[in-house]
N, C-alpha and C. Protein backbone atom coordinates (compact mmCIF):
# COMPACT_ATOMS: atom_id res chain seq x y z
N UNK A 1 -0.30 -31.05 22.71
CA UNK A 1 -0.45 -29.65 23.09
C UNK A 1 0.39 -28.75 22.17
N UNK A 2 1.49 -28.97 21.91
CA UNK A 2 2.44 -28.12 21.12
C UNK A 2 2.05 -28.24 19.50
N UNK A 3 1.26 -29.51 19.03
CA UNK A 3 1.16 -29.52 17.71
C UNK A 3 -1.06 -28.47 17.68
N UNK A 4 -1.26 -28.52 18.93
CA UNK A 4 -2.28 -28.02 19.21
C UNK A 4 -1.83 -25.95 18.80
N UNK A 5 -0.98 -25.82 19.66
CA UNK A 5 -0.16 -24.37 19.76
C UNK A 5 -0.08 -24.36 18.18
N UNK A 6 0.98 -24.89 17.64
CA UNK A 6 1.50 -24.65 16.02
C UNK A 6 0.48 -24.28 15.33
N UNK A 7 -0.71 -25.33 15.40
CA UNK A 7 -2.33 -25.25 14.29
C UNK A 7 -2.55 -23.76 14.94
N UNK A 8 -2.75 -23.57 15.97
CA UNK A 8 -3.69 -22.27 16.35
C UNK A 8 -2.51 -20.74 15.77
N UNK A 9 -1.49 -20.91 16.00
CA UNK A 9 -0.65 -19.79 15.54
C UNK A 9 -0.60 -20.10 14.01
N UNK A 10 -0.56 -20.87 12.98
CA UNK A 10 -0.91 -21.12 11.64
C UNK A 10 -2.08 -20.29 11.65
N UNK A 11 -3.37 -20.77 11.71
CA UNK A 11 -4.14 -20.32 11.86
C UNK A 11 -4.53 -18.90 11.77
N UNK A 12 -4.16 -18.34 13.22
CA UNK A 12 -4.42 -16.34 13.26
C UNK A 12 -2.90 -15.97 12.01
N UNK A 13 -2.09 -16.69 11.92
CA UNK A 13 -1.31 -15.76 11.33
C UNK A 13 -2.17 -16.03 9.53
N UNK A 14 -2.65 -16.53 8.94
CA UNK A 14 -3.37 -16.92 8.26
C UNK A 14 -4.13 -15.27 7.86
N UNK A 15 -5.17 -15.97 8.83
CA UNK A 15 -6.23 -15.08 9.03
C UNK A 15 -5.91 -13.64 9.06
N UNK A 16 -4.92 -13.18 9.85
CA UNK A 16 -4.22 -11.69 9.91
C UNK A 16 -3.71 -11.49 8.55
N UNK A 17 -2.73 -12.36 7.42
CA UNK A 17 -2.21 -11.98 6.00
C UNK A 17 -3.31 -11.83 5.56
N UNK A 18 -4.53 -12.76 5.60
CA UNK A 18 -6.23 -12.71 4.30
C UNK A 18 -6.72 -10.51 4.85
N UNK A 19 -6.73 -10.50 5.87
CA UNK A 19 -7.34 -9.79 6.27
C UNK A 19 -6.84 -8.38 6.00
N UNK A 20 -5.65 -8.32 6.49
CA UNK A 20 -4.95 -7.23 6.02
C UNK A 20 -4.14 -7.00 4.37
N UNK A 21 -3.86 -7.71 3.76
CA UNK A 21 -4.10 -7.66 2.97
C UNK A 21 -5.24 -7.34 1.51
N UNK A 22 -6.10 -7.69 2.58
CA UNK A 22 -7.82 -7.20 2.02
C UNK A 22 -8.09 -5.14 2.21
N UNK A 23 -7.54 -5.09 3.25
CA UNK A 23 -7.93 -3.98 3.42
C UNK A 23 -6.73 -3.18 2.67
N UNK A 24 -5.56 -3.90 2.89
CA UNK A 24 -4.22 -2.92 2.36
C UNK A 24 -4.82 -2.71 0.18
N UNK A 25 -5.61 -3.78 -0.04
CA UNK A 25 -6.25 -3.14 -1.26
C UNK A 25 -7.53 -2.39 -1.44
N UNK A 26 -8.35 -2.49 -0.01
CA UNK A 26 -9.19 -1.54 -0.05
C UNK A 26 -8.56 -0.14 0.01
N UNK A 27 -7.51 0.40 0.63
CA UNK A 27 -6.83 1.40 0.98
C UNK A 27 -5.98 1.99 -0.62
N UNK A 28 -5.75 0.95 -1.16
CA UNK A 28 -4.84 1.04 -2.22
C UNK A 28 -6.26 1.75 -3.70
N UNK A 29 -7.02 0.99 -3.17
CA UNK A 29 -8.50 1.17 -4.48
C UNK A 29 -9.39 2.63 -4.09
N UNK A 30 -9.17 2.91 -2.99
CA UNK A 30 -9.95 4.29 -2.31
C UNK A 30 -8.96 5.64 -2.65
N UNK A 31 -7.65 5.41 -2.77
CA UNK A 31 -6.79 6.40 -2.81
C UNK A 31 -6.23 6.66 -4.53
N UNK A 32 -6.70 5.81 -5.67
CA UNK A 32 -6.56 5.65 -6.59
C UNK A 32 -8.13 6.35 -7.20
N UNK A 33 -8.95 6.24 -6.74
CA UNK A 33 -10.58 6.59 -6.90
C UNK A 33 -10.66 7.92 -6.44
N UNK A 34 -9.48 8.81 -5.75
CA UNK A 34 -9.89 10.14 -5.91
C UNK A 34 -9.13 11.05 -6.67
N UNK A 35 -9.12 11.73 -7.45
CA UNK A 35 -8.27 12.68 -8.47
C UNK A 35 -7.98 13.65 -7.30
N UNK A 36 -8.17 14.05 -6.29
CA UNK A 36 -7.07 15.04 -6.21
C UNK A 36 -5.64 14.46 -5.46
N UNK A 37 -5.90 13.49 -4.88
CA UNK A 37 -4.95 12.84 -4.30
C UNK A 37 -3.97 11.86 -5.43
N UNK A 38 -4.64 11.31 -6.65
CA UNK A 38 -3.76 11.11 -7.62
C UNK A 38 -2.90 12.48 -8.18
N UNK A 39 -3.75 13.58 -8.24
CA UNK A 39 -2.68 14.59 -9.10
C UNK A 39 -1.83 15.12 -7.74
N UNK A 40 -1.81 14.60 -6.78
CA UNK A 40 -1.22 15.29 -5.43
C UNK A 40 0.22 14.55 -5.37
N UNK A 41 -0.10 13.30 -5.94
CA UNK A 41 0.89 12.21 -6.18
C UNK A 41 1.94 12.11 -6.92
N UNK A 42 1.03 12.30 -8.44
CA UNK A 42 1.84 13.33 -9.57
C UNK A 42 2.58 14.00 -9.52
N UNK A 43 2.44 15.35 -8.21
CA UNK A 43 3.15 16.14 -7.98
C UNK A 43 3.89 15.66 -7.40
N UNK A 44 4.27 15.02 -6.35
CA UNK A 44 4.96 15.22 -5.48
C UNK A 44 6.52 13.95 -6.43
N UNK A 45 5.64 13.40 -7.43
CA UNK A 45 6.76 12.25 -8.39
C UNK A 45 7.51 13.71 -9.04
N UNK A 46 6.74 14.56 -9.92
CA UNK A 46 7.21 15.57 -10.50
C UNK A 46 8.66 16.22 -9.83
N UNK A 47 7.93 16.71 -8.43
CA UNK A 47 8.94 17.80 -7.55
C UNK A 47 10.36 16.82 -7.41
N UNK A 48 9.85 15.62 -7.07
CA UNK A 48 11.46 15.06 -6.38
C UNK A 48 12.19 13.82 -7.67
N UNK A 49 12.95 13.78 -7.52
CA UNK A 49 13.85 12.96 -8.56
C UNK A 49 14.12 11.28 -7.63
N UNK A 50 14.09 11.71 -6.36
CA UNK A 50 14.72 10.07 -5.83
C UNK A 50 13.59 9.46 -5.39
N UNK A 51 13.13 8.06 -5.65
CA UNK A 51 12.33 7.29 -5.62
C UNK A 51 12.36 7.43 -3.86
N UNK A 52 13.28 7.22 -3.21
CA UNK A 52 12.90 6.87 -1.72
C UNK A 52 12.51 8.23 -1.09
N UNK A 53 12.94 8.95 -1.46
CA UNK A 53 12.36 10.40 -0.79
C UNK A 53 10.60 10.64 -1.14
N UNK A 54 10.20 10.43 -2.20
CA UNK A 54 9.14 9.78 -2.83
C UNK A 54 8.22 9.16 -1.70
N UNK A 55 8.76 7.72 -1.77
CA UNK A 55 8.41 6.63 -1.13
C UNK A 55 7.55 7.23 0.51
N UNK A 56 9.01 7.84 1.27
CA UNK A 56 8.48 8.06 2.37
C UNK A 56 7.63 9.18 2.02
N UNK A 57 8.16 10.46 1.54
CA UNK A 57 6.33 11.09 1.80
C UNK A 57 4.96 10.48 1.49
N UNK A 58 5.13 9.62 0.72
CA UNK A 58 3.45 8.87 0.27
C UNK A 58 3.35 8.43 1.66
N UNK A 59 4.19 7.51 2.67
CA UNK A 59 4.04 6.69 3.83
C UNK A 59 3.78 7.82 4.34
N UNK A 60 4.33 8.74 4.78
CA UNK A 60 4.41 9.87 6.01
C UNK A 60 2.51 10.68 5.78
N UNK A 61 2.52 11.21 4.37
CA UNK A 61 0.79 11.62 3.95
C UNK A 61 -0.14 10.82 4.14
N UNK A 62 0.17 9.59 3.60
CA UNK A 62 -1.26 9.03 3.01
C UNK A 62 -1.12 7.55 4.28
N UNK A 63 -0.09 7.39 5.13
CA UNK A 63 -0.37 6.21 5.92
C UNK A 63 0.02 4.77 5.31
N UNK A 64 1.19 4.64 4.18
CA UNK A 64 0.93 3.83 3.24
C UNK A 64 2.01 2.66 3.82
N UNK A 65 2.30 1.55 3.92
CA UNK A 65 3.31 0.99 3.95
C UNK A 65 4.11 0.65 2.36
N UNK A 66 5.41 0.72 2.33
CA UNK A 66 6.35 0.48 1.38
C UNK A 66 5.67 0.15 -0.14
N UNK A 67 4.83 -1.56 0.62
CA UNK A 67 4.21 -2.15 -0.87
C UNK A 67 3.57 -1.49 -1.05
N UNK A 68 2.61 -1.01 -0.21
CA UNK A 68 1.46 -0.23 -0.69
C UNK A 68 1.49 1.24 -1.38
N UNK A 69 2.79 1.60 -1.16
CA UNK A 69 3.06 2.83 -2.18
C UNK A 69 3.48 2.55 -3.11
N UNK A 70 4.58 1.35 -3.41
CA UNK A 70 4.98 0.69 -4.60
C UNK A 70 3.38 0.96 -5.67
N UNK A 71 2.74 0.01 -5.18
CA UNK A 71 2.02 -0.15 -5.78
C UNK A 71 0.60 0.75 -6.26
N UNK A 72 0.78 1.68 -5.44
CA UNK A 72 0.11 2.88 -5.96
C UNK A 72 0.58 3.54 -7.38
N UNK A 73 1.66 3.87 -6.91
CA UNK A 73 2.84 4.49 -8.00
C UNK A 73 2.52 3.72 -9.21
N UNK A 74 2.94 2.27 -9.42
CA UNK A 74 2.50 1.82 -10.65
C UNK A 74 1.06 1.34 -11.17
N UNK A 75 0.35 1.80 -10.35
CA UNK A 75 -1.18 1.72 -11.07
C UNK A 75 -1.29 3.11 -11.41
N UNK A 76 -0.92 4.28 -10.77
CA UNK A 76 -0.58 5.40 -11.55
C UNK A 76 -0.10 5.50 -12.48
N UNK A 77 1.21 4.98 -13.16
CA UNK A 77 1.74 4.54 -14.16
C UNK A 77 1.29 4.09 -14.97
N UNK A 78 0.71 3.22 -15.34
CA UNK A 78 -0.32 2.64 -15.80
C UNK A 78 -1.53 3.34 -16.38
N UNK A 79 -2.28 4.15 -15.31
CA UNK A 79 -3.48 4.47 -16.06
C UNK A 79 -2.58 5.92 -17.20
N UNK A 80 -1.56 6.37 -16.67
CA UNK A 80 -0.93 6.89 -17.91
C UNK A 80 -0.68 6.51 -19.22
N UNK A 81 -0.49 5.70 -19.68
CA UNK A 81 -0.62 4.65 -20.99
C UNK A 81 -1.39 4.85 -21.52
């Protein structure tokens, strides 16, 4: 029963990282695909100097968790190059 429990919690927790993770790059690929919300982004890197003040307004606007603003930011970066 308990090695029954372990498989099934393996399992959904599995399934919950594939899943959300799937969407945390659908979210990441939809918000990169619109220009006004990239130059909104721009701005708001422009206005402030400290990365975490940064950080949280992307979370607080756009709904983003931590990585997922990380990683906005440097695909922004990027298509600058």
């Amino acid at each position: 029963m308990f090695w029954l429990l372990l498989v099934l919690i393996i399992i959904v927790n599995l399934y919950l990282y594939f899943h959300y993770s799937k969407r945390s790059k659908q979210k990441i690929q939809s918000i990169l695909d619109t220009p006004e919300i990239v130059s909104e982004i721009k701005e708001i890197v422009r206005n402030h100097n400290d990365s975490k003040i940064v950080l949280k307004l992307m979370r607080d606007k756009y709904f983003l968790n931590t990585k997922e603003a990380i990683l906005v930011l440097k695909r922004i970066k990027e298509e600058k190059k």
